[in-house]
N, C-alpha and C. Protein backbone atom coordinates (compact mmCIF):
# COMPACT_ATOMS: atom_id res chain seq x y z
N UNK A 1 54.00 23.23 8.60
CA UNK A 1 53.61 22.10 9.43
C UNK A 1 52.14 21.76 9.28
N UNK A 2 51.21 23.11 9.20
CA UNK A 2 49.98 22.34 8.92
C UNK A 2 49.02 21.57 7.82
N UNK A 3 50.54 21.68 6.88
CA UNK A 3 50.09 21.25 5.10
C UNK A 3 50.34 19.51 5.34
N UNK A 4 51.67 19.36 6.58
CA UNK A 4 51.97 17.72 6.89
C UNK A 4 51.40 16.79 7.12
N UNK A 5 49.97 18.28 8.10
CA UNK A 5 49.05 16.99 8.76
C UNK A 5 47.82 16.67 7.89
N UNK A 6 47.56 17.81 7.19
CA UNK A 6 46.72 17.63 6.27
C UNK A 6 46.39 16.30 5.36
N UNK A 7 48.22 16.24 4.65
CA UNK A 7 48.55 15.04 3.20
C UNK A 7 48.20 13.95 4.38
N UNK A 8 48.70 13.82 5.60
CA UNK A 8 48.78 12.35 6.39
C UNK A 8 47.08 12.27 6.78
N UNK A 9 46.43 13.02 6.92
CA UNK A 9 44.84 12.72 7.34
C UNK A 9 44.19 12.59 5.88
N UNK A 10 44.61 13.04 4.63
CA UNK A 10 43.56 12.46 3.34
C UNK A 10 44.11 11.39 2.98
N UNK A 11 45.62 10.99 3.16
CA UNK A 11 45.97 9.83 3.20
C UNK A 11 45.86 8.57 3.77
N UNK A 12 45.11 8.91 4.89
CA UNK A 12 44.47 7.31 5.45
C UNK A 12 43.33 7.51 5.05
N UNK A 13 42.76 7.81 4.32
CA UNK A 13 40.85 7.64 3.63
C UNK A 13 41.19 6.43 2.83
N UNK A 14 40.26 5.54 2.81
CA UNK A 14 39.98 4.61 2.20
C UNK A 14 38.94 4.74 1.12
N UNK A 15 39.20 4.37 -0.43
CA UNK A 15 37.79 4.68 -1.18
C UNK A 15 37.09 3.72 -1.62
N UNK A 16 35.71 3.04 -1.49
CA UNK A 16 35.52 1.71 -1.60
C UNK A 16 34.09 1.66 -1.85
N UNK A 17 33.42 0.72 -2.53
CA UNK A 17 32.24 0.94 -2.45
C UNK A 17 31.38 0.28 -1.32
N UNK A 18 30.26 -0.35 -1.47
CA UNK A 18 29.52 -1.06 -0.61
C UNK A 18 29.47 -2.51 -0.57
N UNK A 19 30.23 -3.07 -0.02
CA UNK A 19 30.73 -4.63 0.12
C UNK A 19 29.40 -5.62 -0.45
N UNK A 20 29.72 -6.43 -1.53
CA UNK A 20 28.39 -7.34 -1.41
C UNK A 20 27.61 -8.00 -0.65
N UNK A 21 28.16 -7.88 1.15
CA UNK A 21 27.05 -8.07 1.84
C UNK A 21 26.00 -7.21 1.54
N UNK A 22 26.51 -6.14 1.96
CA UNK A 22 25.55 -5.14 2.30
C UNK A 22 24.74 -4.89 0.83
N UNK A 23 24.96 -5.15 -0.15
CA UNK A 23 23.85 -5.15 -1.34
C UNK A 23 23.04 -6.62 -1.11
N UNK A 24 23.65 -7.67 -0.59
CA UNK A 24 22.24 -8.66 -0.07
C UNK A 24 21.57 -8.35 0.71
N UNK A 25 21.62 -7.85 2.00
CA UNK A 25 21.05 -7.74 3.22
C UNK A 25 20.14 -6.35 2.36
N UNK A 26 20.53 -5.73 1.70
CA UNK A 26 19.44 -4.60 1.37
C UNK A 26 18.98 -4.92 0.41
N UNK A 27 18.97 -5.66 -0.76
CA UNK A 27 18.13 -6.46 -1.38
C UNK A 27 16.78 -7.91 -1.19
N UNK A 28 17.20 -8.02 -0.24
CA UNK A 28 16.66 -8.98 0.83
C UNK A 28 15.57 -8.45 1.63
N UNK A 29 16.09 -7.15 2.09
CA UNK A 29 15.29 -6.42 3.44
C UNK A 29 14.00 -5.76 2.17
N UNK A 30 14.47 -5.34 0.74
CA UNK A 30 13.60 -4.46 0.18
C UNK A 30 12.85 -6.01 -0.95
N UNK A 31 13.03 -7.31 -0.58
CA UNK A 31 12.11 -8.45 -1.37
C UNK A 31 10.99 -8.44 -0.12
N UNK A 32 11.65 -8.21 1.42
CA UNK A 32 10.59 -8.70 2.34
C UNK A 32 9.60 -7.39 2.06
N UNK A 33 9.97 -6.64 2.69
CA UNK A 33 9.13 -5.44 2.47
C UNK A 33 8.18 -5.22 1.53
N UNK A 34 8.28 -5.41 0.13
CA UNK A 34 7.43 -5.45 -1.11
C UNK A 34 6.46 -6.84 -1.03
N UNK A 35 6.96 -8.01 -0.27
CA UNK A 35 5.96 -9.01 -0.41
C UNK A 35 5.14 -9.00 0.80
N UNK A 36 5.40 -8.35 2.24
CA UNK A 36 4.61 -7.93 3.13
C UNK A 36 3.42 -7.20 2.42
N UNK A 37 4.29 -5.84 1.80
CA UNK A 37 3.18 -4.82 1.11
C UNK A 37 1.54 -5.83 0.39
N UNK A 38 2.46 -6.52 -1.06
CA UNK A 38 1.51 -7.39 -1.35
C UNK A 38 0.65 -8.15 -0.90
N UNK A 39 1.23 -9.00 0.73
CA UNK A 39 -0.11 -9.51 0.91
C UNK A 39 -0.90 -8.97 1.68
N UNK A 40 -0.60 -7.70 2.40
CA UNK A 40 -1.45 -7.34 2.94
C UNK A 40 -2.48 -6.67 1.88
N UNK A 41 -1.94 -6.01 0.84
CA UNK A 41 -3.25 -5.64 -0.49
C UNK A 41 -4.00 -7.30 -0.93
N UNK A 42 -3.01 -8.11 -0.69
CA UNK A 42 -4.86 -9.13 -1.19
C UNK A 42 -5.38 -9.35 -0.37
N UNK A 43 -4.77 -9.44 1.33
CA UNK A 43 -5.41 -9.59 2.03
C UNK A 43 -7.14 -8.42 2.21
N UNK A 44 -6.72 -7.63 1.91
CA UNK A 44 -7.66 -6.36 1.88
C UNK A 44 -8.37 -6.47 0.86
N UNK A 45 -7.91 -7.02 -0.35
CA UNK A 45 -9.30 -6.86 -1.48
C UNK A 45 -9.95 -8.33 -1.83
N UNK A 46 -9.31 -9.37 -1.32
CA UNK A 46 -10.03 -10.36 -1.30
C UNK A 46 -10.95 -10.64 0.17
N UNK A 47 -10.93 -10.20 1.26
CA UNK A 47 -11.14 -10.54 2.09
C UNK A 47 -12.37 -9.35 2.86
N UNK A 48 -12.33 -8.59 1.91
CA UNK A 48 -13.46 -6.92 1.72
C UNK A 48 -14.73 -7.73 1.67
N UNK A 49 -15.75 -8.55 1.04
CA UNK A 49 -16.57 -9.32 1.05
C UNK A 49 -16.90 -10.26 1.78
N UNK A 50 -16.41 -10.44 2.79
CA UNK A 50 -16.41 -11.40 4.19
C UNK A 50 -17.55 -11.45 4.70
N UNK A 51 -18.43 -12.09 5.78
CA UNK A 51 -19.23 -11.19 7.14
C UNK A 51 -18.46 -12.22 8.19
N UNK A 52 -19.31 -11.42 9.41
CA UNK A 52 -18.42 -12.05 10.51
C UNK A 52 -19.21 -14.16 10.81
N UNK A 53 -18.61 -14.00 11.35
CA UNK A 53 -19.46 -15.72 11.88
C UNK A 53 -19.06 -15.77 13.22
N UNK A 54 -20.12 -15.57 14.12
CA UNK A 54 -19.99 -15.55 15.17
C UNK A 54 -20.39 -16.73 15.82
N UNK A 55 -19.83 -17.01 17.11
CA UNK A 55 -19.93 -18.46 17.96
C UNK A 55 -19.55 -18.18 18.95
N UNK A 56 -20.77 -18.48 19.81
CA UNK A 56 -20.24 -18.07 21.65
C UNK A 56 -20.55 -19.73 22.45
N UNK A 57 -19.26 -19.82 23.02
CA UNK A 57 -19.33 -20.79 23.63
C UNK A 57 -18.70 -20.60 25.28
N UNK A 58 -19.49 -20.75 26.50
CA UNK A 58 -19.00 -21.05 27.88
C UNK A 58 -17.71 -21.47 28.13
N UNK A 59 -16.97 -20.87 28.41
CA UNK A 59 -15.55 -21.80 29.32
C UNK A 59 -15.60 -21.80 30.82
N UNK A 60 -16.47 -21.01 31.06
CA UNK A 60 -16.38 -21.40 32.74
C UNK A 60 -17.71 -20.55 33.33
N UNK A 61 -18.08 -21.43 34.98
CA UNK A 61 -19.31 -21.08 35.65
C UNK A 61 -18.68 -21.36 37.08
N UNK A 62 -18.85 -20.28 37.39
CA UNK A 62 -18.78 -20.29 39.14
C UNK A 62 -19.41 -19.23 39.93
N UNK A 63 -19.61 -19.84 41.42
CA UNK A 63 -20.29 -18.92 42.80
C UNK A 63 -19.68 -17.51 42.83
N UNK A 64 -19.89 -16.57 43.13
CA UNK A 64 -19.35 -15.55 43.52
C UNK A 64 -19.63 -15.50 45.31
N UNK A 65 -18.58 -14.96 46.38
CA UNK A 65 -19.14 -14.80 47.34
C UNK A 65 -20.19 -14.08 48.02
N UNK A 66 -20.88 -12.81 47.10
CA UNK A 66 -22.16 -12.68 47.18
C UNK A 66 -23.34 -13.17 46.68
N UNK A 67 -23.60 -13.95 46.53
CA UNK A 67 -24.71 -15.15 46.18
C UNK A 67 -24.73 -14.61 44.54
N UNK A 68 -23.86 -14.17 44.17
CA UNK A 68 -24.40 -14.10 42.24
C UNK A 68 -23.47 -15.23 41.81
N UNK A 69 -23.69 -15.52 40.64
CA UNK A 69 -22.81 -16.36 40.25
C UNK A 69 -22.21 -15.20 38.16
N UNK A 70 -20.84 -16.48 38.23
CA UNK A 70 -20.71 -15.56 36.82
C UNK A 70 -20.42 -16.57 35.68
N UNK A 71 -20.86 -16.24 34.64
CA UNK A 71 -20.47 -17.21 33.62
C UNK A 71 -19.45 -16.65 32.49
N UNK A 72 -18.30 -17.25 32.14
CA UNK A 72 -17.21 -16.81 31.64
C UNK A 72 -17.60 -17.26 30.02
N UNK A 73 -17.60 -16.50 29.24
CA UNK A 73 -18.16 -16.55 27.57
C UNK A 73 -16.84 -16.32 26.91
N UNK A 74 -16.71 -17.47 25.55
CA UNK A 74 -15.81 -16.83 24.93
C UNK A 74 -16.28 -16.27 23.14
N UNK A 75 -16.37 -15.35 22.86
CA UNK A 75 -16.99 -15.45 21.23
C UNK A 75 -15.50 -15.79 20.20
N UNK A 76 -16.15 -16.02 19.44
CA UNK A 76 -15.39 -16.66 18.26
C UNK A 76 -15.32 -15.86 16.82
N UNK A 77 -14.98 -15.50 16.16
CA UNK A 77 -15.57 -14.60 14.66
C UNK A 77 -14.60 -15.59 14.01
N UNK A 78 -15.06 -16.76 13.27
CA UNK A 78 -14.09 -17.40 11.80
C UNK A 78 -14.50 -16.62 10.86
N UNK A 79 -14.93 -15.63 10.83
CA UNK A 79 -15.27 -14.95 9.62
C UNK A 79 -14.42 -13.79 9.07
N UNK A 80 -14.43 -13.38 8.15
CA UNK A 80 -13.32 -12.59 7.48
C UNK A 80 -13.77 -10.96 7.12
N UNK A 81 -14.30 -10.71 8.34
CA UNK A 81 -14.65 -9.69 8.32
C UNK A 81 -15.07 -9.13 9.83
N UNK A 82 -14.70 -8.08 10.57
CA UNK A 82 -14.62 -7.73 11.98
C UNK A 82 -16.33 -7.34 12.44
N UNK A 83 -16.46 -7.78 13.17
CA UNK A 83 -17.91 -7.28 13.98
C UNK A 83 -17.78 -6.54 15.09
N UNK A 84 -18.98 -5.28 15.00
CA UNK A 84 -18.56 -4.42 16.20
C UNK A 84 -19.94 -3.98 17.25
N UNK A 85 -20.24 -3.85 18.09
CA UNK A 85 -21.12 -3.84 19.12
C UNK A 85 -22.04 -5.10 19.20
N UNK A 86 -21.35 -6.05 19.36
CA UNK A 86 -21.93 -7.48 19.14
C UNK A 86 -22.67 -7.59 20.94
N UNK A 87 -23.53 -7.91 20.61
CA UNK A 87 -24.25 -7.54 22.22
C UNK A 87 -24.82 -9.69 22.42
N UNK A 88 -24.13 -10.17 23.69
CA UNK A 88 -24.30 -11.80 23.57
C UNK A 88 -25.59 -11.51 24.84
N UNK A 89 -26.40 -12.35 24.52
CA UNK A 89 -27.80 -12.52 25.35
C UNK A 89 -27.68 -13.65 26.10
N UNK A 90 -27.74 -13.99 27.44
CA UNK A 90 -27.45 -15.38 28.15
C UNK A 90 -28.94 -15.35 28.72
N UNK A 91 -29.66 -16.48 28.69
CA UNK A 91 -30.95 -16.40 29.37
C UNK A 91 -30.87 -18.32 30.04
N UNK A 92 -31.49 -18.02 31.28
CA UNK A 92 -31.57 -19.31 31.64
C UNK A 92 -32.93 -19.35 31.98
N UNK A 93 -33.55 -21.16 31.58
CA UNK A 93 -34.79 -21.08 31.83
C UNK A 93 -35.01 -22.51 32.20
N UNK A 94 -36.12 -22.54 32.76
CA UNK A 94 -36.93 -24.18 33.14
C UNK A 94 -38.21 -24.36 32.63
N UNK A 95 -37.57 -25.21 31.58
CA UNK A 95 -38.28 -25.73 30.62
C UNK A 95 -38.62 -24.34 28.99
N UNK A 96 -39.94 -24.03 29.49
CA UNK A 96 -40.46 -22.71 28.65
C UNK A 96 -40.14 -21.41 29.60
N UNK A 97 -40.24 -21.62 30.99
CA UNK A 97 -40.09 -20.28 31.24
C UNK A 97 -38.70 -19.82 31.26
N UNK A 98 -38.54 -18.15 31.27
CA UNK A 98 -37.60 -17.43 31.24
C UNK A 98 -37.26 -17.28 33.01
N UNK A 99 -35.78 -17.67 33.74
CA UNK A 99 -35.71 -17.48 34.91
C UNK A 99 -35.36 -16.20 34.83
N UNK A 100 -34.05 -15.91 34.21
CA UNK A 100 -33.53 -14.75 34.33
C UNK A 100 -32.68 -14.59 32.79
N UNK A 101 -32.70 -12.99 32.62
CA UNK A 101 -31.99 -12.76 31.04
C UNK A 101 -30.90 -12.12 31.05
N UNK A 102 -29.41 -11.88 30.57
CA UNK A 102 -28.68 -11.09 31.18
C UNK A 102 -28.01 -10.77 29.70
N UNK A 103 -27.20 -9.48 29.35
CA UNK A 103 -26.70 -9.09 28.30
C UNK A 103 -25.00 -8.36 28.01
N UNK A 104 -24.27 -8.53 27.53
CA UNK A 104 -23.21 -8.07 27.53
C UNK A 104 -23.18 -7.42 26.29
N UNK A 105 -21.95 -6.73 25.72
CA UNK A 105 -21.71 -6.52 24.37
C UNK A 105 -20.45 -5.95 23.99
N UNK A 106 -20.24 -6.69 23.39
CA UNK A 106 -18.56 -6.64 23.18
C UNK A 106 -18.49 -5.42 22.03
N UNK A 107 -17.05 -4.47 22.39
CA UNK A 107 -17.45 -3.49 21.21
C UNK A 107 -16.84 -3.89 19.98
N UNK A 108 -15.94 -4.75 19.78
CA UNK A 108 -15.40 -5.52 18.39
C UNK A 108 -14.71 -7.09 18.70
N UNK A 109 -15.16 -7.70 18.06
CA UNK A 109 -14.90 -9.02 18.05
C UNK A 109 -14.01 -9.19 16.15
N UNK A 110 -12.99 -9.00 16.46
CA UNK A 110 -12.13 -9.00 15.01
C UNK A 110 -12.08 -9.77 14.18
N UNK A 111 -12.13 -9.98 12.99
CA UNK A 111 -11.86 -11.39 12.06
C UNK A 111 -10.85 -12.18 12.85
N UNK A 112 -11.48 -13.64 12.17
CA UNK A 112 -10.24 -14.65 12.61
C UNK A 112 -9.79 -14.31 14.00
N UNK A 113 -10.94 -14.16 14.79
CA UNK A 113 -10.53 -13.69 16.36
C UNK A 113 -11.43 -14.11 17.36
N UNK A 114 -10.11 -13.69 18.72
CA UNK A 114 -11.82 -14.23 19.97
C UNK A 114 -11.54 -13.11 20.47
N UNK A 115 -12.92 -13.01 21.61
CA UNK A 115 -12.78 -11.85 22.70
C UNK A 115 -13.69 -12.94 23.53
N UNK A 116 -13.26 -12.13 24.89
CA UNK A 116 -13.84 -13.00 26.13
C UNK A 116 -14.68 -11.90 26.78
N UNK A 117 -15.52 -12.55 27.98
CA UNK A 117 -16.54 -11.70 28.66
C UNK A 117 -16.84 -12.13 29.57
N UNK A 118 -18.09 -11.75 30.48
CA UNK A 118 -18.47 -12.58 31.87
C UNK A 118 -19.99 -12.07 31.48
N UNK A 119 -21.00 -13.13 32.35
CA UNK A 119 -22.12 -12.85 32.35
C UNK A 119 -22.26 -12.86 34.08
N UNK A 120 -23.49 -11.80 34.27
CA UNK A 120 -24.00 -11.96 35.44
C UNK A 120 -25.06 -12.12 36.44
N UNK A 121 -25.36 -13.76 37.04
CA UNK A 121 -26.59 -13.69 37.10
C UNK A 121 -26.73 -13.98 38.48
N UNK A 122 -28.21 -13.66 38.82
CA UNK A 122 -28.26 -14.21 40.24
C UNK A 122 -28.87 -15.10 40.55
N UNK A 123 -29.03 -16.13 39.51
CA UNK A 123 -29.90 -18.02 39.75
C UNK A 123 -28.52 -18.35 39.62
N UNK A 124 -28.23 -19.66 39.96
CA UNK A 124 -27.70 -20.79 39.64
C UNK A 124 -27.51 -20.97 38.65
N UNK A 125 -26.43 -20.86 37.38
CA UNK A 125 -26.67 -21.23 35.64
C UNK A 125 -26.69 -23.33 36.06
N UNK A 126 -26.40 -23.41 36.97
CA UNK A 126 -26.05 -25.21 36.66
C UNK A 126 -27.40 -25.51 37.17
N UNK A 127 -28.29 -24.87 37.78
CA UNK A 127 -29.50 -25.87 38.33
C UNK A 127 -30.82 -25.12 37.01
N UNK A 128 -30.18 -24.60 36.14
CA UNK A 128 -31.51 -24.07 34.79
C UNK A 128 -30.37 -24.46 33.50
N UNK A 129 -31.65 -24.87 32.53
CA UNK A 129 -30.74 -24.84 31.13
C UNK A 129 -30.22 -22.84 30.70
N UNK A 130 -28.81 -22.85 30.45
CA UNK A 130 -28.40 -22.05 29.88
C UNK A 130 -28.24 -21.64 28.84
N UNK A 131 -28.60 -20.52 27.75
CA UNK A 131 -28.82 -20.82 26.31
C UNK A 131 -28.35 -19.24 26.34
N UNK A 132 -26.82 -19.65 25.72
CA UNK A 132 -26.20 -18.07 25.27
C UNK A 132 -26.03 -17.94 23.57
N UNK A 133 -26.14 -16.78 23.20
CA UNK A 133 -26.34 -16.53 22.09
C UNK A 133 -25.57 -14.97 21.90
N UNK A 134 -25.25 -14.71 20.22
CA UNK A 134 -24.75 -13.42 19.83
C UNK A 134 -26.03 -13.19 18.82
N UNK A 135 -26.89 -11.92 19.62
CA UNK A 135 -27.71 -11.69 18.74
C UNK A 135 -27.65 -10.88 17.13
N UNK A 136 -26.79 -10.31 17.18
CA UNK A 136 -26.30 -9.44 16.07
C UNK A 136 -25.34 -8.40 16.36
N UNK A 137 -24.72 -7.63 14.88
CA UNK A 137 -23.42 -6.83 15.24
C UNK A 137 -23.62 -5.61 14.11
N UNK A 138 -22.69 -5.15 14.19
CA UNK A 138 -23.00 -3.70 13.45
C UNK A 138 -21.46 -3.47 12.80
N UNK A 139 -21.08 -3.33 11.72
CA UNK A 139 -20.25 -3.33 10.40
C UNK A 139 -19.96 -1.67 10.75
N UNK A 140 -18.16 -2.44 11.42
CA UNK A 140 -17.83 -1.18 12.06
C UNK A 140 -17.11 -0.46 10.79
């Protein structure tokens, strides 16, 4: 009896190979994969010679309820290459003089990227000219 059940269990095996889906879908999956690979290598050896380009521009100024106020900065890098301890200088002044100077510093501002920040001061930025700037960065 146990030779019966044996022939009837190798007898329902099926022998078959791998259906031509499944050689597209894995031919397919291994074209994406190899052309990911590729561009991320030119991305890396053409784009190795970059520097950053930095651009800080204001999106927003408001009161705080303890008499400071804050100014909302956004930096910019179009450049093709990442910047790191980028330190932005906000100074407001009337006319020549310096009212007040205030400093942040972002620790990476990435290629082809933004990062945001706040400044914090305790004049008014709307009753002095405001003049924000990214003084320099360090090639992380």
């Amino acid at each position: 009896m146990p030779e019966a059940t044996k022939d009837i269990a190798s007898s329902r095996r099926v022998k078959r190979g791998a259906h031509w889906i499944e050689w597209m879908v894995g031919g397919l999956c291994t074209l994406l994969v190899a052309a990911l690979i590729l561009w991320i290598a030119y991305h890396a050896v053409i784009n190795s010679d970059g520097v950053p380009e930095l651009d800080v521009k204001v999106t927003h100024q408001q009161a705080n309820a303890g008499g400071s106020y804050t100014v909302s900065i956004l930096v910019s890098n179009k450049g093709t290459r990442t910047a790191a301890a980028v330190p932005v200088t906000g100074t407001l002044k009337a006319g020549d003089k310096v009212i007040e100077t205030q400093e942040i510093t972002f620790d990476y501002v990435p290629a082809q990227s933004t990062a945001t920040g706040t400044l914090l001061f305790k004049a008014d930025p709307a009753a002095y000219q405001l003049d924000i700037q990214a003084s320099g960065y360090v090639d992380p």
